[in-house]
Protein backbone atom coordinates (compact mmCIF):
# COMPACT_ATOMS: atom_id res chain seq x y z
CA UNK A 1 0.00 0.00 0.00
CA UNK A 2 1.77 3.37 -1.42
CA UNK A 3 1.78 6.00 1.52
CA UNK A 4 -1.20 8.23 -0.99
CA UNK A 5 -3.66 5.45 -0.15
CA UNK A 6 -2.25 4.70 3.65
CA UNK A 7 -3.28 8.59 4.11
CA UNK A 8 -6.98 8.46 3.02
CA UNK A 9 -7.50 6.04 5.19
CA UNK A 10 -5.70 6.99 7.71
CA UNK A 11 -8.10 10.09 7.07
CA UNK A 12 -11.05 8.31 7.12
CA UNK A 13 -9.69 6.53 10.78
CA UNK A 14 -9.37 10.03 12.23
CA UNK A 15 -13.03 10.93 10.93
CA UNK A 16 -14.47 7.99 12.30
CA UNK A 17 -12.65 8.88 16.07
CA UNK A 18 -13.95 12.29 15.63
CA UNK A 19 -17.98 11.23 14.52
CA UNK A 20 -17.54 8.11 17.67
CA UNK A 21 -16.22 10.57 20.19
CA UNK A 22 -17.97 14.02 19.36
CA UNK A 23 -21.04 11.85 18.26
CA UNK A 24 -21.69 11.43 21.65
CA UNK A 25 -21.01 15.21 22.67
CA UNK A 26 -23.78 16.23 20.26
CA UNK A 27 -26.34 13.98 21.17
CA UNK A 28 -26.04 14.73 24.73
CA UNK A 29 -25.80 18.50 24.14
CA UNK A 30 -29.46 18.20 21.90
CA UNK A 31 -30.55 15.77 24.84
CA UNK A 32 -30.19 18.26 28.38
CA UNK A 33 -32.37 21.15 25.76
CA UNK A 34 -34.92 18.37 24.48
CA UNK A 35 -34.77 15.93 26.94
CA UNK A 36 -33.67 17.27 30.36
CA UNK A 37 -36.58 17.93 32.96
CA UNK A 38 -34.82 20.63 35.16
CA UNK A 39 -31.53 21.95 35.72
CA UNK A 40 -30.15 19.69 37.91
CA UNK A 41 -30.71 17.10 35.30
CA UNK A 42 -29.13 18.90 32.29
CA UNK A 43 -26.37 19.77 34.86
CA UNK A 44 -26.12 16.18 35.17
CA UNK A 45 -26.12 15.65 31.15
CA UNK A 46 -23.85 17.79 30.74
CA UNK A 47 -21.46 16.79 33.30
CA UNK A 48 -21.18 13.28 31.29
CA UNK A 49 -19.03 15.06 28.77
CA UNK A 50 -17.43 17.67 30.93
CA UNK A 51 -13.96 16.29 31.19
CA UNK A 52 -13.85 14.86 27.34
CA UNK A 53 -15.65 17.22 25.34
CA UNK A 54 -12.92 19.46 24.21
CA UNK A 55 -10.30 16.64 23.65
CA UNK A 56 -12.42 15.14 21.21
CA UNK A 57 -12.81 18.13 19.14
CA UNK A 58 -9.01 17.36 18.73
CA UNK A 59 -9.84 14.40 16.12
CA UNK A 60 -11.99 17.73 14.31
CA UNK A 61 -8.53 19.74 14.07
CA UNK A 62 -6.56 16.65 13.54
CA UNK A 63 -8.96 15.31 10.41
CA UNK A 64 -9.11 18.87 8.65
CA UNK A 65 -4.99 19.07 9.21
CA UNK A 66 -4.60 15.75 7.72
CA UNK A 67 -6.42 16.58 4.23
CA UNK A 68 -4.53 19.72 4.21
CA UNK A 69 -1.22 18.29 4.53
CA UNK A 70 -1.53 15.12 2.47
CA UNK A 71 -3.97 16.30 -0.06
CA UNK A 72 -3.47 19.74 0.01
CA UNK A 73 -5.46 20.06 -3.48
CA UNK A 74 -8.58 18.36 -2.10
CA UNK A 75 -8.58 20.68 0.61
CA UNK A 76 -8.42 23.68 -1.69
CA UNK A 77 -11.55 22.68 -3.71
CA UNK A 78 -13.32 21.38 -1.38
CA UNK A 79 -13.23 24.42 1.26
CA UNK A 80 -14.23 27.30 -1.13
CA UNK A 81 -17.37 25.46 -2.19
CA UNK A 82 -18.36 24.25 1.76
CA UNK A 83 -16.99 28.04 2.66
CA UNK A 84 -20.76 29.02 3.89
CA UNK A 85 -21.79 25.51 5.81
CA UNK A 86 -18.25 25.31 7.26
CA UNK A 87 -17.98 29.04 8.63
CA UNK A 88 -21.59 27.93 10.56
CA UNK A 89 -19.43 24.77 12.15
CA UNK A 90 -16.75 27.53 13.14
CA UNK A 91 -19.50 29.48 14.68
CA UNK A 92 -21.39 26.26 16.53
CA UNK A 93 -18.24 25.11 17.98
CA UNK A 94 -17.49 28.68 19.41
CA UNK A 95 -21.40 29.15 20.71
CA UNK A 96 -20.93 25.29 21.69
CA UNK A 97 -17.72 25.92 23.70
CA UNK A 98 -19.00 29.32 25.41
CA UNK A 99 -22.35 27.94 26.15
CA UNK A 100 -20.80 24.64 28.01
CA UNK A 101 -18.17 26.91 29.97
CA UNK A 102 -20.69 30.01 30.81
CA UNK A 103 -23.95 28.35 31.84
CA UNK A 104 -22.56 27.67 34.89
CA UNK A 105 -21.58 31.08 36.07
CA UNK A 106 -24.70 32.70 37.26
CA UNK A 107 -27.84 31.14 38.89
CA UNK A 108 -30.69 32.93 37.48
CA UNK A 109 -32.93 30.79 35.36
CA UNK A 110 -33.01 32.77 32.41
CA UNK A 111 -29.23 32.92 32.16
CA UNK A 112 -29.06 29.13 31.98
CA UNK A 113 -32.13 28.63 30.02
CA UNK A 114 -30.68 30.82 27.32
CA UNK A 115 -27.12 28.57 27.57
CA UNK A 116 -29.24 25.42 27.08
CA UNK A 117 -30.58 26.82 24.39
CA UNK A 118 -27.44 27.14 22.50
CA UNK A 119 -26.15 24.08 23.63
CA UNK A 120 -28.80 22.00 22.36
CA UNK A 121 -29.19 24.07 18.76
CA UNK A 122 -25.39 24.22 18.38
CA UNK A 123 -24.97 20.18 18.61
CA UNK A 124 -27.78 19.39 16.28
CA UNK A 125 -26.99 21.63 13.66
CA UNK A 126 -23.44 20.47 14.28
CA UNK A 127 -24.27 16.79 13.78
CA UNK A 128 -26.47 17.46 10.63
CA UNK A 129 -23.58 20.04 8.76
CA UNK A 130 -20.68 17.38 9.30
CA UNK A 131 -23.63 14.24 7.96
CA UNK A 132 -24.66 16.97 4.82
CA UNK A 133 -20.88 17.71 3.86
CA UNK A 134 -19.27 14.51 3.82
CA UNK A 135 -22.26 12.71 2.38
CA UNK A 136 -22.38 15.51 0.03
CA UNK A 137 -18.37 15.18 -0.54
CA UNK A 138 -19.49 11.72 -2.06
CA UNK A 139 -21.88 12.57 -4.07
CA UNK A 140 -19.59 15.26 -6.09
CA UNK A 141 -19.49 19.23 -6.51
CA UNK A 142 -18.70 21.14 -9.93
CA UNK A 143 -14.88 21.68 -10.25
CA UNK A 144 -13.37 21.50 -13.65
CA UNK A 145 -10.40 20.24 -14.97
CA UNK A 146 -7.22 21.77 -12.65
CA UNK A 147 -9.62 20.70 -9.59
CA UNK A 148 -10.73 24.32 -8.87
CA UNK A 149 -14.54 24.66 -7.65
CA UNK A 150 -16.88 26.14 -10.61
CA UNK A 151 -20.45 26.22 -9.24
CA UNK A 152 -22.59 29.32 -8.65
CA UNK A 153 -23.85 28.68 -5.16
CA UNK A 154 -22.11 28.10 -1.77
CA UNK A 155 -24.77 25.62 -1.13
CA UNK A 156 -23.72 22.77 -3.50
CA UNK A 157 -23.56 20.19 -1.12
CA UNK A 158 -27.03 20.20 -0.30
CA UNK A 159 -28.83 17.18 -2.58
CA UNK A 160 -31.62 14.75 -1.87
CA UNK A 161 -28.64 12.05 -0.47
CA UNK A 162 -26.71 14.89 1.50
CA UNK A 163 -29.60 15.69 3.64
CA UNK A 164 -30.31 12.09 4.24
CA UNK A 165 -26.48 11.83 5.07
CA UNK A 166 -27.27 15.03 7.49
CA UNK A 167 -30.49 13.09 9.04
CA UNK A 168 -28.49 9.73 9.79
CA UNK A 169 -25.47 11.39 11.48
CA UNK A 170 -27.74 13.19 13.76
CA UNK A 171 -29.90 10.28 14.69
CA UNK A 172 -26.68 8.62 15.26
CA UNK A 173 -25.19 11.20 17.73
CA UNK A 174 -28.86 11.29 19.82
CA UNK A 175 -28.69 7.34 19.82
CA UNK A 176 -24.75 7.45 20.79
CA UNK A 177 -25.56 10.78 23.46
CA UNK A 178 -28.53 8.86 25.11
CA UNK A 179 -26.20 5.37 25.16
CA UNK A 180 -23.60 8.04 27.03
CA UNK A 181 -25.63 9.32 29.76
CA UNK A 182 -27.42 5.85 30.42
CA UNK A 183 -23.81 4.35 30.90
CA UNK A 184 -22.78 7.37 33.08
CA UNK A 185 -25.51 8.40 34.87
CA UNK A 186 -27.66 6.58 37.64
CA UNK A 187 -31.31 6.11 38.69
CA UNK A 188 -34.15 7.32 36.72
CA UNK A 189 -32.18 9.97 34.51
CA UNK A 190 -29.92 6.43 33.43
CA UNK A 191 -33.30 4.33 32.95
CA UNK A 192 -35.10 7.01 30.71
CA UNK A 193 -32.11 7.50 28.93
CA UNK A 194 -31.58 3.78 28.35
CA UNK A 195 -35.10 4.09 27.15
CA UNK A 196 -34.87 6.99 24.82
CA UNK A 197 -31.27 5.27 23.49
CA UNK A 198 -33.20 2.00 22.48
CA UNK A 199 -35.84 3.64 20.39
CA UNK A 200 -33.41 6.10 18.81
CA UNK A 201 -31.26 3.10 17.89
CA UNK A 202 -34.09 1.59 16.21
CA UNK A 203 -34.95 5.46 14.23
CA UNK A 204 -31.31 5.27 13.13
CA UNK A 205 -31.11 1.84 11.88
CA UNK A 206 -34.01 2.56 9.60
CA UNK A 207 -32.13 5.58 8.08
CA UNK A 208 -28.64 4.10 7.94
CA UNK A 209 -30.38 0.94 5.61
CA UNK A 210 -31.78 3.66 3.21
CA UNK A 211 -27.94 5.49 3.04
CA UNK A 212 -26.43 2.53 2.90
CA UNK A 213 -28.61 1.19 0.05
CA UNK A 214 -28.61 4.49 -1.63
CA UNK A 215 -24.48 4.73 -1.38
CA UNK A 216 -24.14 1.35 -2.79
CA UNK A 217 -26.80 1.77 -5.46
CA UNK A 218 -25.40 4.65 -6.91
CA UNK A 219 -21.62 5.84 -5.36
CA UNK A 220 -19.86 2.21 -5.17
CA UNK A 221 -20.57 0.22 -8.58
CA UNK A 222 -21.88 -2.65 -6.69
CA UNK A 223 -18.39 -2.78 -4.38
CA UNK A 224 -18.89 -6.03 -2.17
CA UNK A 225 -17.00 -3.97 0.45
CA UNK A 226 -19.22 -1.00 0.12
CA UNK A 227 -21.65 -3.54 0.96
CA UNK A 228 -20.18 -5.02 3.59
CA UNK A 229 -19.66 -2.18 5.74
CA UNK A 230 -23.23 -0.71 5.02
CA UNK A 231 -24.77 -3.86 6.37
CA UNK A 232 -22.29 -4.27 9.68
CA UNK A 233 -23.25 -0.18 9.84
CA UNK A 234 -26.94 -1.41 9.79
CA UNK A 235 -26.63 -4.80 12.31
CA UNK A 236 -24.49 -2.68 14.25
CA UNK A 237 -27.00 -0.08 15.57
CA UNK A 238 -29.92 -2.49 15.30
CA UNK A 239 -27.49 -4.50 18.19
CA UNK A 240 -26.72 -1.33 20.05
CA UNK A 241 -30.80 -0.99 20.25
CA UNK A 242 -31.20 -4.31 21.91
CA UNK A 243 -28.14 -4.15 24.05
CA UNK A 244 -29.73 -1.19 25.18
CA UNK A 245 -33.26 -2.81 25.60
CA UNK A 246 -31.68 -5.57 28.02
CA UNK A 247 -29.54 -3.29 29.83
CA UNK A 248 -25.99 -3.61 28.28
CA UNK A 249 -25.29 0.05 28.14
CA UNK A 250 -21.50 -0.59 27.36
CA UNK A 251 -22.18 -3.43 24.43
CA UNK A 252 -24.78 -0.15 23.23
CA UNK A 253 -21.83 1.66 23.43
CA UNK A 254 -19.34 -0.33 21.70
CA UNK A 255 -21.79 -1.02 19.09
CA UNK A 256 -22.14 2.39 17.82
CA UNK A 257 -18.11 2.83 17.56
CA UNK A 258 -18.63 -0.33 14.49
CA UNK A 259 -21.81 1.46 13.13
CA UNK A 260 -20.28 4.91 12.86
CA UNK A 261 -17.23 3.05 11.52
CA UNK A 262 -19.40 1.37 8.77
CA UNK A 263 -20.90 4.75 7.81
CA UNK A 264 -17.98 6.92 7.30
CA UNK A 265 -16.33 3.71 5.79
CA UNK A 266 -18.76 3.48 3.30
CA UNK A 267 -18.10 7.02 2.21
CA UNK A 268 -14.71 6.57 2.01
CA UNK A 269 -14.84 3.86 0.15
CA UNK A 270 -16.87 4.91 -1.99
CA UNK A 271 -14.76 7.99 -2.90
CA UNK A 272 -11.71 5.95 -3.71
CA UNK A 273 -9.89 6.67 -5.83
CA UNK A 274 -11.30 9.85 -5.96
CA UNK A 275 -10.74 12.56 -3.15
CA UNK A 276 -13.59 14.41 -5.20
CA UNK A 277 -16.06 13.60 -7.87
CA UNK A 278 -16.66 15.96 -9.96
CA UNK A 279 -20.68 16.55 -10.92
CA UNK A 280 -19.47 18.46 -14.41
CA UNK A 281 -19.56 17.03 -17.48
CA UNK A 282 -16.77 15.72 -18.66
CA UNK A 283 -15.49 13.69 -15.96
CA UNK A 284 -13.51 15.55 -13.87
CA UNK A 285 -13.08 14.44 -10.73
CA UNK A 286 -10.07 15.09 -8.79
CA UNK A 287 -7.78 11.37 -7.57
CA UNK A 288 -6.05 10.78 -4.80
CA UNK A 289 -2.82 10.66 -6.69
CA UNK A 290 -3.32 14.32 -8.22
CA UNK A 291 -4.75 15.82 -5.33
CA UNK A 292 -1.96 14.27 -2.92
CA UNK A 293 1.12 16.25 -1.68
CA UNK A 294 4.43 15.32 -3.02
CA UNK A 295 6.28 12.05 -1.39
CA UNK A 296 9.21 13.69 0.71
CA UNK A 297 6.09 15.56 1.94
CA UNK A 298 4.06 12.30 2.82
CA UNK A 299 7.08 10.93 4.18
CA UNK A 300 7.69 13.90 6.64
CA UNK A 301 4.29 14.28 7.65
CA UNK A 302 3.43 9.85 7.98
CA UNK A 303 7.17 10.36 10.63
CA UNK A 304 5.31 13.30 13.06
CA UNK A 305 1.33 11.03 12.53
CA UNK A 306 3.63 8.13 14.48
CA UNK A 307 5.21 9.93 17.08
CA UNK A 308 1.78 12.24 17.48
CA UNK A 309 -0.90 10.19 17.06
CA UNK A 310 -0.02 7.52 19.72
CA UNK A 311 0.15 10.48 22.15
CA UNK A 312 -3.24 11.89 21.19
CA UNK A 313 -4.61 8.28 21.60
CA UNK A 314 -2.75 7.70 24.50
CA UNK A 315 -4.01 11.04 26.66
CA UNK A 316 -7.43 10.10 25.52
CA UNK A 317 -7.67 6.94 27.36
CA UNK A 318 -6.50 8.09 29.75
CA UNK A 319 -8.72 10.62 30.74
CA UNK A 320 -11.39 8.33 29.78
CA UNK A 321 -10.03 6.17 32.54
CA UNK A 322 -9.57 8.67 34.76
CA UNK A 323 -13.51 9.83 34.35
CA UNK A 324 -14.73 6.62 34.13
CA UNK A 325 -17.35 6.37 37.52
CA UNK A 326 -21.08 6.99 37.51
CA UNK A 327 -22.53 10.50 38.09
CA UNK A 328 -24.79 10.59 40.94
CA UNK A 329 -28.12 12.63 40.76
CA UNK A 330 -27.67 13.94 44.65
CA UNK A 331 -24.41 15.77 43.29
CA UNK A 332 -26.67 17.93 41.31
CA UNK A 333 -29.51 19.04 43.24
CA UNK A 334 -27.13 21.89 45.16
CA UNK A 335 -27.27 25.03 43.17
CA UNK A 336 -23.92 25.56 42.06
């Protein structure tokens, strides 16, 4: 395997960590505005991902640095013509960030309420914008021969199969957020939770078979690996469901790391050999091997991915580990 292809997938690895990890950091974020039934409780929610939140937006930084460095051309198409969706991300990750770090910081109700608010709005559209671009990344924009972006509107990732894209990913992160705070919660907050997971499980199977068929019907040419991963993507969070429904919150867990895999593997996969299809006529579409940076440069930048990336891994489980106990409700019903 030449170091262009060990790159797009090591890519597609990081994007995966990033949807498993911040998955859950979304759907918990929507859940305390939709879901919680008085501060305490969304206190509670949002205590879940208190110590991890930030260091998984590192697999967001460490994803986008990754196509710029190993493919810088991808990166320049693709970011002029996702310049309008992609500024929003910038500005629900700031709102996102401020809102987790500020709601906290005065008592009054209408002060927190407010917060909440933005929490829960900045996840969801979060979770549907990453879903709508890289579904929409598959299914091709207009750039013309030299790669550069030629379409007339900012908003040409938005399709039929980009939206659907958008939909799964965000009934994904309120399945993986509920599976969160039923494995780190307690009492009746971990039991409606555990509730709430199973039947969003079941919502999310049902729209990961139609992108699955829908990606191998028309962006795979009938790949059996396509196929492969779109069906373990499919058993995977129809298993997470029942896990949930007998009370294995960690197997529910688990189980949505190998159907998020299967999803953005099935993009991936689908794009190669491509980095981007082109939707002009003419055919096109910018490969891996033109968009990709030159070899010294793939060479110097796979060296600093081995020392780095086992470090990154490394402080992650660890403050997994570290965070790993129950939250109790009584720790949440003095006003802090």
């Amino acid at each position: 395997m030449d170091l262009v292809t060990v790159w797009f997938v090591l890519i597609a690895a990081l994007w995966i960590g990033f949807f498993f990890l911040e998955g859950f950091d979304f759907g918990v974020g929507a859940l305390s505005l939709l879901t919680g039934r008085d501060d305490a409780e969304r206190r509670e929610m949002l205590a879940t991902i208190g110590p991890v939140w930030d260091a998984d937006e590192a697999w967001l930084v460490t994803g986008g640095i990754a196509i710029f460095a190993a493919f810088p051309l991808w990166y320049a198409a693709v970011f002029p013509a996702a310049y309008l969706p992609l500024m929003l991300v910038v500005a629900c990750l700031i709102v996102r960030g401020v809102a987790v770090e500020y709601r906290s910081k005065k008592p009054e109700h209408r002060w927190r309420a407010a917060w909440d608010v933005a929490i829960g709005v900045s996840s969801i559209l979060l979770a549907t914008l990453f879903g709508v671009f890289w579904a929409g990344m598959l299914h091709g924009i207009p750039i013309d021969a030299s790669g550069a972006f030629t379409g007339q509107s900012l908003l040409s990732f938005i399709n039929g199969y980009s939206v659907l894209g958008g939909v799964t990913l965000l009934l994904f992160s309120l399945a993986h957020g509920a599976s969160f705070v039923a494995l780190k919660t307690d009492g009746e907050l971990s039991r409606r939770q555990a509730r709430l997971a199973t039947w969003l499980a079941l919502a999310t199977t049902v729209a990961m078979l139609l992108f699955s068929i829908w990606t191998f019907v028309a962006y795979t040419d009938g790949d059996a690996g396509a196929l492969a991963l779109g069906v373990a993507a499919v058993v995977a969070i129809a298993g997470a469901a029942v896990a949930h429904r007998r009370g294995r919150h960690l197997w529910g867990f688990w189980l949505d790391a190998v159907a998020v895999a299967g999803f953005v593997g099935q993009i991936f996969l689908g794009l190669y050999p491509n980095a981007l299809p082109s939707t002009t006529a003419g055919g096109f579409s910018l490969t891996l091997a033109d968009a990709a940076a030159s070899e010294n440069s793939l060479v110097l930048i796979t060296v600093v991915a081995l020392v780095g990336l086992p470090l990154v891994i490394t402080y992650q489980a660890w403050s997994f580990w570290v965070f790993r106990g129950r939250l109790r409700r009584e720790e949440f019903l003095v006003e802090n």
